[in-house]
C-alpha atoms as a PDB file:
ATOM      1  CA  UNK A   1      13.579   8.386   0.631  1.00  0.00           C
ATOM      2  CA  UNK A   2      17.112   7.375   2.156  1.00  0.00           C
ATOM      3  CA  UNK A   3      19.883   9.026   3.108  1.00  0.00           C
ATOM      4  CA  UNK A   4      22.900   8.319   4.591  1.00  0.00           C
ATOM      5  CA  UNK A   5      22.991   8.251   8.710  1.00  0.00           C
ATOM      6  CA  UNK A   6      26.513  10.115   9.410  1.00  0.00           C
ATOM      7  CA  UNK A   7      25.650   9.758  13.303  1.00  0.00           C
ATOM      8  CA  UNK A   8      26.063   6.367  12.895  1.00  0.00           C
ATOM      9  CA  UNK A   9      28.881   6.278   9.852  1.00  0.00           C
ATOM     10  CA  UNK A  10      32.578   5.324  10.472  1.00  0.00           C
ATOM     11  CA  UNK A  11      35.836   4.696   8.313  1.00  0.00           C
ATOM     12  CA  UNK A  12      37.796   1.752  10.283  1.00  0.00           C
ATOM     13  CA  UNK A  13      41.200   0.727   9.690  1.00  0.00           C
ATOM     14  CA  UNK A  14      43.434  -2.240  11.205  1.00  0.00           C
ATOM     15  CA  UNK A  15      47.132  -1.889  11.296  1.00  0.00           C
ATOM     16  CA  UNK A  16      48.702  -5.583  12.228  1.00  0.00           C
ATOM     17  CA  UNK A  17      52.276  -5.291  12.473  1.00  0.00           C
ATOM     18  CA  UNK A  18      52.605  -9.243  12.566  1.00  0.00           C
ATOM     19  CA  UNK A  19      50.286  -9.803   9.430  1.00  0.00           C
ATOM     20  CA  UNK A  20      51.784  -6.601   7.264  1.00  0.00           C
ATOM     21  CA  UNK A  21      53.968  -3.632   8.608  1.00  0.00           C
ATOM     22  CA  UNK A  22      52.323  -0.221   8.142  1.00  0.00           C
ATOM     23  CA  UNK A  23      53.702   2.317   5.834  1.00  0.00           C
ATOM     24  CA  UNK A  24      52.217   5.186   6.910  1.00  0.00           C
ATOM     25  CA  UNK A  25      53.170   5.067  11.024  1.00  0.00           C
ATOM     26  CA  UNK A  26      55.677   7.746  12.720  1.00  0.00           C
ATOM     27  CA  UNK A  27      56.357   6.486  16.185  1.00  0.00           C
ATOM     28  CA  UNK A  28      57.155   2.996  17.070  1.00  0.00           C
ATOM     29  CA  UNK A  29      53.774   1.253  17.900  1.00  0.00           C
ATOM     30  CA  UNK A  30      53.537   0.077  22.070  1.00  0.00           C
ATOM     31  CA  UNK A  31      50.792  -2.960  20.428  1.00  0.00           C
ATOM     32  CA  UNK A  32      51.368  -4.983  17.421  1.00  0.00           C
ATOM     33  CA  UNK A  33      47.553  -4.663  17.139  1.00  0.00           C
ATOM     34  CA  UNK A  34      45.170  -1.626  16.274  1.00  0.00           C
ATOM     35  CA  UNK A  35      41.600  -0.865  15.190  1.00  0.00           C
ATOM     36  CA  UNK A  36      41.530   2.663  14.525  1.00  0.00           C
ATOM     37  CA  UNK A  37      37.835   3.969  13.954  1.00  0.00           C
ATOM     38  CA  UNK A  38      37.087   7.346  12.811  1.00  0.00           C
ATOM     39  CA  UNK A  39      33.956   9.210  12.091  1.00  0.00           C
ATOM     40  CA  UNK A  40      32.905   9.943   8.172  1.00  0.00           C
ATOM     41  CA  UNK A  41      32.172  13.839   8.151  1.00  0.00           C
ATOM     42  CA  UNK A  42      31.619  13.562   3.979  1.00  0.00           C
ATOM     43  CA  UNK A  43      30.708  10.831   1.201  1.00  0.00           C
ATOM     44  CA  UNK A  44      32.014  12.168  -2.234  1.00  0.00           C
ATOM     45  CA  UNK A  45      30.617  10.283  -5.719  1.00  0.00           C
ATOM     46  CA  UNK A  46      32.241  11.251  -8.938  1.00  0.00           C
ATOM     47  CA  UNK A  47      31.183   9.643 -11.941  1.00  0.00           C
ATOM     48  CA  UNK A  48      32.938   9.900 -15.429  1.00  0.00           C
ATOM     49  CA  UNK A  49      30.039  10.953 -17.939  1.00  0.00           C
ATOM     50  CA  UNK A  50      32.018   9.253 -20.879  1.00  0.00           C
ATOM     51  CA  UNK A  51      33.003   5.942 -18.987  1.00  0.00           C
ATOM     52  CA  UNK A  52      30.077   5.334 -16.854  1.00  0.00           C
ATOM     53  CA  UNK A  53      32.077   4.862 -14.200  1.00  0.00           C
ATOM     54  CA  UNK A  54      31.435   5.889 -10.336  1.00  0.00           C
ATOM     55  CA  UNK A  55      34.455   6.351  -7.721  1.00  0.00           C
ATOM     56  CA  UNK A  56      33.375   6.598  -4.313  1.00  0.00           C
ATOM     57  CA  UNK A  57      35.662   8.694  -1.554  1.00  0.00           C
ATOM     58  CA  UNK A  58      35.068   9.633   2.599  1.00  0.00           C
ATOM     59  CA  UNK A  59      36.368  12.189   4.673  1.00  0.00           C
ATOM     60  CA  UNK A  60      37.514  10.918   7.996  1.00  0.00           C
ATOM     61  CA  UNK A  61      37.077  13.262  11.284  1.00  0.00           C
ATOM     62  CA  UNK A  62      39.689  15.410  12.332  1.00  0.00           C
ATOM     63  CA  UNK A  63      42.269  14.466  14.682  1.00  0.00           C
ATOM     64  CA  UNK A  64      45.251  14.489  16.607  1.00  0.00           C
ATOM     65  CA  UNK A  65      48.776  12.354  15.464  1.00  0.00           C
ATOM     66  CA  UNK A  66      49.608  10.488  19.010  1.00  0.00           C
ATOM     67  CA  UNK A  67      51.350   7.311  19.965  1.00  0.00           C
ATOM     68  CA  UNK A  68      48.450   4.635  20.711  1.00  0.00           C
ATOM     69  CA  UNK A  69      49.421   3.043  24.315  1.00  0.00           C
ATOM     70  CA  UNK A  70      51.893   5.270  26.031  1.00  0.00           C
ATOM     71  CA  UNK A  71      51.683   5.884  29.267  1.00  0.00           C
ATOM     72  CA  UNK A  72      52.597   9.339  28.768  1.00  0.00           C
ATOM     73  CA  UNK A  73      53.293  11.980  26.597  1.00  0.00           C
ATOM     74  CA  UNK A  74      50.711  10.662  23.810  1.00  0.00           C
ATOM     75  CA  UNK A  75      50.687  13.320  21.944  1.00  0.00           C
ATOM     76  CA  UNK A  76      53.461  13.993  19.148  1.00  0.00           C
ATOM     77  CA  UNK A  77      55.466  16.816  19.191  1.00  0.00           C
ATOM     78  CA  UNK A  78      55.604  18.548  16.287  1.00  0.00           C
ATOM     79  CA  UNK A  79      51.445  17.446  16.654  1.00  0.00           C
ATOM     80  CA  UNK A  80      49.498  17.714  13.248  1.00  0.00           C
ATOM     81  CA  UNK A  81      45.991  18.092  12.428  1.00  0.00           C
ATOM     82  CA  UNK A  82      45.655  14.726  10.790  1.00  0.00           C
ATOM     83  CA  UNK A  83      42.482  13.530   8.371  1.00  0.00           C
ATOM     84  CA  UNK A  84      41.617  10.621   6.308  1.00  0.00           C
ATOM     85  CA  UNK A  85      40.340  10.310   2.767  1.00  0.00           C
ATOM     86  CA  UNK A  86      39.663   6.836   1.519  1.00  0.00           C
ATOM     87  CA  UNK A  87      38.397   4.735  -1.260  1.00  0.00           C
ATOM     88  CA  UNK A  88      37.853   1.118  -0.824  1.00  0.00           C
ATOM     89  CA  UNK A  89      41.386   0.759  -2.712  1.00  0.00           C
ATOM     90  CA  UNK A  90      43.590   3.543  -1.783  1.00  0.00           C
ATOM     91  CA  UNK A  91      44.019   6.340   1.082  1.00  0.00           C
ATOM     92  CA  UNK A  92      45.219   9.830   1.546  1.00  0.00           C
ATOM     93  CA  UNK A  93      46.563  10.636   5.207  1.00  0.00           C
ATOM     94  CA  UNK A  94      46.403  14.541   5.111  1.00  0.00           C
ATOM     95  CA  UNK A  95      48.638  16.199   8.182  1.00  0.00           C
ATOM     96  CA  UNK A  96      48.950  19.936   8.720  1.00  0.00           C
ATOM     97  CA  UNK A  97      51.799  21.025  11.253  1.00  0.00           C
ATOM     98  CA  UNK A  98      52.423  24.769  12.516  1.00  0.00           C
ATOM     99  CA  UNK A  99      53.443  25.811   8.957  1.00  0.00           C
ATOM    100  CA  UNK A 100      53.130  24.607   5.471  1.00  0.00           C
ATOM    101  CA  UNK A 101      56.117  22.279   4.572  1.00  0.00           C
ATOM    102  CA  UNK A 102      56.937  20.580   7.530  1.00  0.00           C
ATOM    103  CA  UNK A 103      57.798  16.845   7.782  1.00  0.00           C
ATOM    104  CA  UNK A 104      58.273  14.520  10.222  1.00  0.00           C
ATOM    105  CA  UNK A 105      59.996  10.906   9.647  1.00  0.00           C
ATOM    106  CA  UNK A 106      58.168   7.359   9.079  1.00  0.00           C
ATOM    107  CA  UNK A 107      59.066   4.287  11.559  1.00  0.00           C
ATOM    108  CA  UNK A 108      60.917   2.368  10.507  1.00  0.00           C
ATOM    109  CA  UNK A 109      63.249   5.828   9.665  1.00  0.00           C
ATOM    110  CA  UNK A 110      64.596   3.723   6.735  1.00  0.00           C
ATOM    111  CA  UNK A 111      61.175   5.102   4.945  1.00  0.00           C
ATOM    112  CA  UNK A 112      62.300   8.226   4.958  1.00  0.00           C
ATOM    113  CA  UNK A 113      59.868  11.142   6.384  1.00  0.00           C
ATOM    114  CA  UNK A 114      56.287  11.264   6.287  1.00  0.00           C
ATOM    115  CA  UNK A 115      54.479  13.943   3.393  1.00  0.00           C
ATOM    116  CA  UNK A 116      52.347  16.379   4.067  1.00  0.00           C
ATOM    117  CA  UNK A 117      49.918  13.747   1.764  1.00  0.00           C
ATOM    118  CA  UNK A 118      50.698  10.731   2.017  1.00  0.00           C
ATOM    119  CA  UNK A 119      48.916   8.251  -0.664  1.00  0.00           C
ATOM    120  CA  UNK A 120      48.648   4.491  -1.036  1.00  0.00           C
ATOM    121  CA  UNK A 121      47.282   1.443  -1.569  1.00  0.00           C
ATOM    122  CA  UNK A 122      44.874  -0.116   1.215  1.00  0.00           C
ATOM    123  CA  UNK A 123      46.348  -3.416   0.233  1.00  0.00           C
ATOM    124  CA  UNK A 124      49.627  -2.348   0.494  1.00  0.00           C
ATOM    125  CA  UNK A 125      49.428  -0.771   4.359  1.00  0.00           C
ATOM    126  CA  UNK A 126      46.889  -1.914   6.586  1.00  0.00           C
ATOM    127  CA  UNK A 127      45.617  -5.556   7.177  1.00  0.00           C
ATOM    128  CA  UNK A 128      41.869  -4.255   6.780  1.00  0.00           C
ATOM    129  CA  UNK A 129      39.355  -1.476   6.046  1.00  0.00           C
ATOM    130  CA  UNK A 130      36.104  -0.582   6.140  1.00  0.00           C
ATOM    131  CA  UNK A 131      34.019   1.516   5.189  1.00  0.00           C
ATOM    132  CA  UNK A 132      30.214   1.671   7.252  1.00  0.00           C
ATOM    133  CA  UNK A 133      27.798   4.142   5.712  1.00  0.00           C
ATOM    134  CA  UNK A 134      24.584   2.757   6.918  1.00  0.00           C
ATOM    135  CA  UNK A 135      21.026   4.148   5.486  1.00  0.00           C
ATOM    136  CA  UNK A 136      18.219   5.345   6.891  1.00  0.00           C
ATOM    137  CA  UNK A 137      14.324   6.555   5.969  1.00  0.00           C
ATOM    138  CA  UNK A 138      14.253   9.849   5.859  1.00  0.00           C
ATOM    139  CA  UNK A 139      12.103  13.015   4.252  1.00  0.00           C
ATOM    140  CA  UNK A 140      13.339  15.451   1.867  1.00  0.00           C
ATOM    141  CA  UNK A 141      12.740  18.787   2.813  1.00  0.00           C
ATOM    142  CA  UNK A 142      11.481  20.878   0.120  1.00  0.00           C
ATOM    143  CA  UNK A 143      10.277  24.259   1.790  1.00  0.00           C
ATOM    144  CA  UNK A 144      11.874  26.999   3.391  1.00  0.00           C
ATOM    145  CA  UNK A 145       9.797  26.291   5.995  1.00  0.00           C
ATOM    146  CA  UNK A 146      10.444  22.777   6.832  1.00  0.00           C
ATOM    147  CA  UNK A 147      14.179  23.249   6.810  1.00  0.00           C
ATOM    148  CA  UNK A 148      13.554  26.005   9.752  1.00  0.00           C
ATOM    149  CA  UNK A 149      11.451  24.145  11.511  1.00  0.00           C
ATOM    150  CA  UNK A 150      13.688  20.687  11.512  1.00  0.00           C
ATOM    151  CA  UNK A 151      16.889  23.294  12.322  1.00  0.00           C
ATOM    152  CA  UNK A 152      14.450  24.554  15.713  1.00  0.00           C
ATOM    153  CA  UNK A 153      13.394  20.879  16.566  1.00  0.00           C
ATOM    154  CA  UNK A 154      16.912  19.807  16.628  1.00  0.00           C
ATOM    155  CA  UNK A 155      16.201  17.188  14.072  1.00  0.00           C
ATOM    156  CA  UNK A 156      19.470  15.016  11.937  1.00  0.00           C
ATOM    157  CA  UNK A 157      20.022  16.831   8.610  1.00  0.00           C
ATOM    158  CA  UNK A 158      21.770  15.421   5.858  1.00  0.00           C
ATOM    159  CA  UNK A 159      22.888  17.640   2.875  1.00  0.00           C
ATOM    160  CA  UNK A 160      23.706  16.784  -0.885  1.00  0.00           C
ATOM    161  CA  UNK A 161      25.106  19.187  -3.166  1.00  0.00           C
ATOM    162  CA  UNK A 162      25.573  17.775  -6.727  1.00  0.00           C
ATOM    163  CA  UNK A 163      26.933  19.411  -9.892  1.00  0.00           C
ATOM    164  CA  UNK A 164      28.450  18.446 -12.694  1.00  0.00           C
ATOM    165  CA  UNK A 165      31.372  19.649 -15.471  1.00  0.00           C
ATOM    166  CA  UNK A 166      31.850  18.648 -19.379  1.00  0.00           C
ATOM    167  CA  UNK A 167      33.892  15.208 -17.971  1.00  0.00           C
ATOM    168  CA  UNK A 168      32.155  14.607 -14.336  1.00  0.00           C
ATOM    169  CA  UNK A 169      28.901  14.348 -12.207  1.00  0.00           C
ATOM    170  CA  UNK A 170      29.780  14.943  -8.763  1.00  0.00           C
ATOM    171  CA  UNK A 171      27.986  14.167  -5.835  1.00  0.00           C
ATOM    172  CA  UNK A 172      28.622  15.457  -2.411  1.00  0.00           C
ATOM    173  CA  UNK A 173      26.872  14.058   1.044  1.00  0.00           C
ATOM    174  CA  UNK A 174      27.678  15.545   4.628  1.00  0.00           C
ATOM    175  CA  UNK A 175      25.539  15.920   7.807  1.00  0.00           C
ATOM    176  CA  UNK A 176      24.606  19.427   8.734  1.00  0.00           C
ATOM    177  CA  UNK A 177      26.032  20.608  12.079  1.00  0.00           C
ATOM    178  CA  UNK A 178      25.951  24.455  11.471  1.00  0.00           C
ATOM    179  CA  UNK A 179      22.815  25.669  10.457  1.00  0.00           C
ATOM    180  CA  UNK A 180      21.114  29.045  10.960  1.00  0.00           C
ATOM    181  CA  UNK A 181      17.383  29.527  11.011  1.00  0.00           C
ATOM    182  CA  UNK A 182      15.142  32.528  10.894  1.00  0.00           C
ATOM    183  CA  UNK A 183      11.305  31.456  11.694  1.00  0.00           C
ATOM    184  CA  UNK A 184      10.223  35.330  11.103  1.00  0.00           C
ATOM    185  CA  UNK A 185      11.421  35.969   8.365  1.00  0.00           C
ATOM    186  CA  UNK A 186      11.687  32.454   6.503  1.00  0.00           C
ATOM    187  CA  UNK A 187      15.112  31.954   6.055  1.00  0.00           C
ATOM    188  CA  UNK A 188      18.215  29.425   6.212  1.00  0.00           C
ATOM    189  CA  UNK A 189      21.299  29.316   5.848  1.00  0.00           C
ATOM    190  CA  UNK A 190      24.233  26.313   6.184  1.00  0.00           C
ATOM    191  CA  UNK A 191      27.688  26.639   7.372  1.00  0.00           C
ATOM    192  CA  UNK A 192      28.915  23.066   8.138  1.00  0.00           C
ATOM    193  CA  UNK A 193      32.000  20.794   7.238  1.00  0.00           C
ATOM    194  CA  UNK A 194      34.836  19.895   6.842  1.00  0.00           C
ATOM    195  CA  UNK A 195      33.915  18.168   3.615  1.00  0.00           C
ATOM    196  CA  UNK A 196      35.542  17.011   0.751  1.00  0.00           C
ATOM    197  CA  UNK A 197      36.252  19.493  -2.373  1.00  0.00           C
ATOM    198  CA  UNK A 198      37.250  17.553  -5.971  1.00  0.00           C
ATOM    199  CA  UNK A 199      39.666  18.721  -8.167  1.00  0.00           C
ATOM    200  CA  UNK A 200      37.971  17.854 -11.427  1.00  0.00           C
ATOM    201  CA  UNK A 201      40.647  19.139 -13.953  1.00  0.00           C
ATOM    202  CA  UNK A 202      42.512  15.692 -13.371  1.00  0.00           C
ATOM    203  CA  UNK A 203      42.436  11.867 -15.109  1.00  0.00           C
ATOM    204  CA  UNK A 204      39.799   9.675 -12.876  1.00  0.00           C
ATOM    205  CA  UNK A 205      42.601   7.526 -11.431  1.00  0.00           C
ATOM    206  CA  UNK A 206      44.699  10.882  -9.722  1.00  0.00           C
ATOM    207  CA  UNK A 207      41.367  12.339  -8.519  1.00  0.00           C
ATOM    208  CA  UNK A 208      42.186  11.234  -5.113  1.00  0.00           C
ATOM    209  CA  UNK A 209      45.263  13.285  -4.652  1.00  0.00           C
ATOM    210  CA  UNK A 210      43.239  16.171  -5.613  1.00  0.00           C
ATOM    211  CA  UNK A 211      40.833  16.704  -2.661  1.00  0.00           C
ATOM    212  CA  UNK A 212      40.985  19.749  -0.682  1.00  0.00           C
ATOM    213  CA  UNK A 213      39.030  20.225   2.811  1.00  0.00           C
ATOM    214  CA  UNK A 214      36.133  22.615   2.359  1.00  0.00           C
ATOM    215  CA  UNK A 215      33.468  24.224   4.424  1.00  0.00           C
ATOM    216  CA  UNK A 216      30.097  25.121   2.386  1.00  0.00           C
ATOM    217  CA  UNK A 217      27.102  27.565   2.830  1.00  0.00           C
ATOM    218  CA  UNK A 218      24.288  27.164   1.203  1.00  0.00           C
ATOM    219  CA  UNK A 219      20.538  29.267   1.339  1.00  0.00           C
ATOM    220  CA  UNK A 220      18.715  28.211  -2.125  1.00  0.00           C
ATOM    221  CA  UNK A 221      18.556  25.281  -4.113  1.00  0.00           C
ATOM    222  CA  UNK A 222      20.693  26.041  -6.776  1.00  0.00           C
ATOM    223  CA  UNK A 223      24.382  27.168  -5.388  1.00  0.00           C
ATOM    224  CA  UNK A 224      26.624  26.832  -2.572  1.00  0.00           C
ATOM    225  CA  UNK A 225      30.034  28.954  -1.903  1.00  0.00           C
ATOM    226  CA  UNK A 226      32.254  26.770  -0.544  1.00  0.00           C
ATOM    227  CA  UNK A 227      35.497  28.338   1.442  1.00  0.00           C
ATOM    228  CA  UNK A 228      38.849  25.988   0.789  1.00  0.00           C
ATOM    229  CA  UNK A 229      41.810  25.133   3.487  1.00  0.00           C
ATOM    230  CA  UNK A 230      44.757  25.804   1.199  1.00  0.00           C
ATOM    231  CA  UNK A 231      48.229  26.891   1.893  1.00  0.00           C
ATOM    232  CA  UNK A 232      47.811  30.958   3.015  1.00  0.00           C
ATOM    233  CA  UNK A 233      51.030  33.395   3.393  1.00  0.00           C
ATOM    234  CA  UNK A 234      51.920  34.606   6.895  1.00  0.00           C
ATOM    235  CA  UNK A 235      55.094  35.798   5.803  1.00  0.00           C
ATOM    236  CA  UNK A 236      57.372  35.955   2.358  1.00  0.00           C
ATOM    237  CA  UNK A 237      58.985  32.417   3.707  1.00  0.00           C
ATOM    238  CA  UNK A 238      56.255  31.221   5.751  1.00  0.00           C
ATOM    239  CA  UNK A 239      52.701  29.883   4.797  1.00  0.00           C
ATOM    240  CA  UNK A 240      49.898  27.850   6.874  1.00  0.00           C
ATOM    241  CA  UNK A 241      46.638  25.917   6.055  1.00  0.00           C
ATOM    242  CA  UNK A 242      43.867  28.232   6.514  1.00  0.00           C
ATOM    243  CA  UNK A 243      40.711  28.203   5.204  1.00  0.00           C
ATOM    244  CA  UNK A 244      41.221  31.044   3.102  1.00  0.00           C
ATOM    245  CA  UNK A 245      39.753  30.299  -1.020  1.00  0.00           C
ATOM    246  CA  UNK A 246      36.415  30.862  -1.371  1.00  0.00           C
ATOM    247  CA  UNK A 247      34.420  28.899  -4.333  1.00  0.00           C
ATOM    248  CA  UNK A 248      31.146  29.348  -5.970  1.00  0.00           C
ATOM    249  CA  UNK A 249      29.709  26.702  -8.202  1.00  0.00           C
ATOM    250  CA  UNK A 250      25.907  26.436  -9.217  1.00  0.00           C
ATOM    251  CA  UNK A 251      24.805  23.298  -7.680  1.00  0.00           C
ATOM    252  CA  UNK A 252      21.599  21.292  -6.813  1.00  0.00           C
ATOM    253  CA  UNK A 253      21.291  21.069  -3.067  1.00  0.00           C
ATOM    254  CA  UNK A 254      18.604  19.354  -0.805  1.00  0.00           C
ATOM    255  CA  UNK A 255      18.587  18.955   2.707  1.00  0.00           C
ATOM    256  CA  UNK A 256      16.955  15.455   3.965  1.00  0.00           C
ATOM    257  CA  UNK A 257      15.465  15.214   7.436  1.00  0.00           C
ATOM    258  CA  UNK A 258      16.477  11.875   9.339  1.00  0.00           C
END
């Protein structure tokens, strides 16, 4: 069977400030010019049951905001932990600052500041993207056994956890970097992400704005507890993105060896 080869998978996006200004920048570029690639941590399928009709969203890597080209100080202060989500038609940059709530302002400052999630069109803000999620041969895993014994080999692992409500199949498809493995005792369990989390209670065209970053844990075929990053008290006035919401759902998982 195939799989998808996330060692080899990247979301790409080219800002040309000559061809179409960028919406989404907060510091004056040093190059007109910029290829910004990013790895794909999660591949995310949701298909309405009633329409037919499959949407397709990735996960970017974590990162840093910085200014591309200076010679010093790259890094941003206030810095944010910064991820993409994409489709091939619209984008969600996600930042996360010190505390829930903080902004900072777009360039040019006539676009007033930057939210938390910001959400577009592709067309609209970058002069290209793309999206590389190359296949490769691989063997489904369908034993206990196997899975330990890929985990102690140090072989690629690619998971999919699938499940579906009265309105939506959902598909979800992430590499495994945290695994545990028990060859004594037969036993596995995953703890590996970020990946993406759907909010399913919403129409198909606002499901983008509904993602929340996840980590899941799986040990059986048939469910995974997920843990959400979602905005956790500190204080009465202050709050931060934590992972902090954990979700069970009954779900079919299998684990593909590369």
């Amino acid at each position: 069977m195939e799989t998808i080869d996330f060692w080899n998978s990247y979301l790409t996006w080219r800002t040309d400030w000559l061809a179409k200004p960028s919406g989404t920048a907060s510091n004056k570029p040093h190059f007109t010019l910029n290829n910004a690639r990013i790895p794909i941590d999660c591949c995310c399928e949701i298909t309405e049951k009633g329409t037919g009709e499959t949407r397709q969203f990735v996960l970017g890597g974590n990162c840093k905001t910085e200014r591309v080209g200076a010679e010093r100080d790259i890094w941003t202060v206030p810095n944010a932990d910064f991820v993409p989500v994409f489709s091939q038609d619209e984008f969600m940059m996600i930042k996360a600052f010190d505390r829930v709530g903080k902004q900072v302002p777009l360039y040019p400052p006539t676009l007033g500041d930057q939210p938390e999630r910001q959400v577009g069109r592709v067309a609209d803000n970058f002069d290209g993207v793309r999206i590389d999620l190359p296949r490769r041969a691989g063997v489904l895993l369908e034993k206990t056994e196997q899975v330990v014994e890929a985990v102690l080999a140090n072989r690629q692992l690619v998971a999919r956890s699938a499940y579906e409500t009265a309105r939506y199949a959902v598909s979800l498809d992430y590499p495994i970097k945290t695994i545990n493995a028990n060859e004594r005792d037969g036993f596995f369990q995953t703890d590996t992400g970020p990946i993406l989390f759907p909010d399913l209670d919403r129409d198909p065209d606002d499901l983008l704005t509904g993602f929340e970053l996840a980590f899941s844990a799986f040990n059986t075929p048939d469910w995974t507890e997920f843990i959400l990053r979602v905005p956790t008290p500190l204080t009465d006035e202050i709050s931060v993105y934590h992972y902090s919401h954990p979700v069970r759902l009954d779900t079919r998982n299998r684990i593909v060896q590369l």
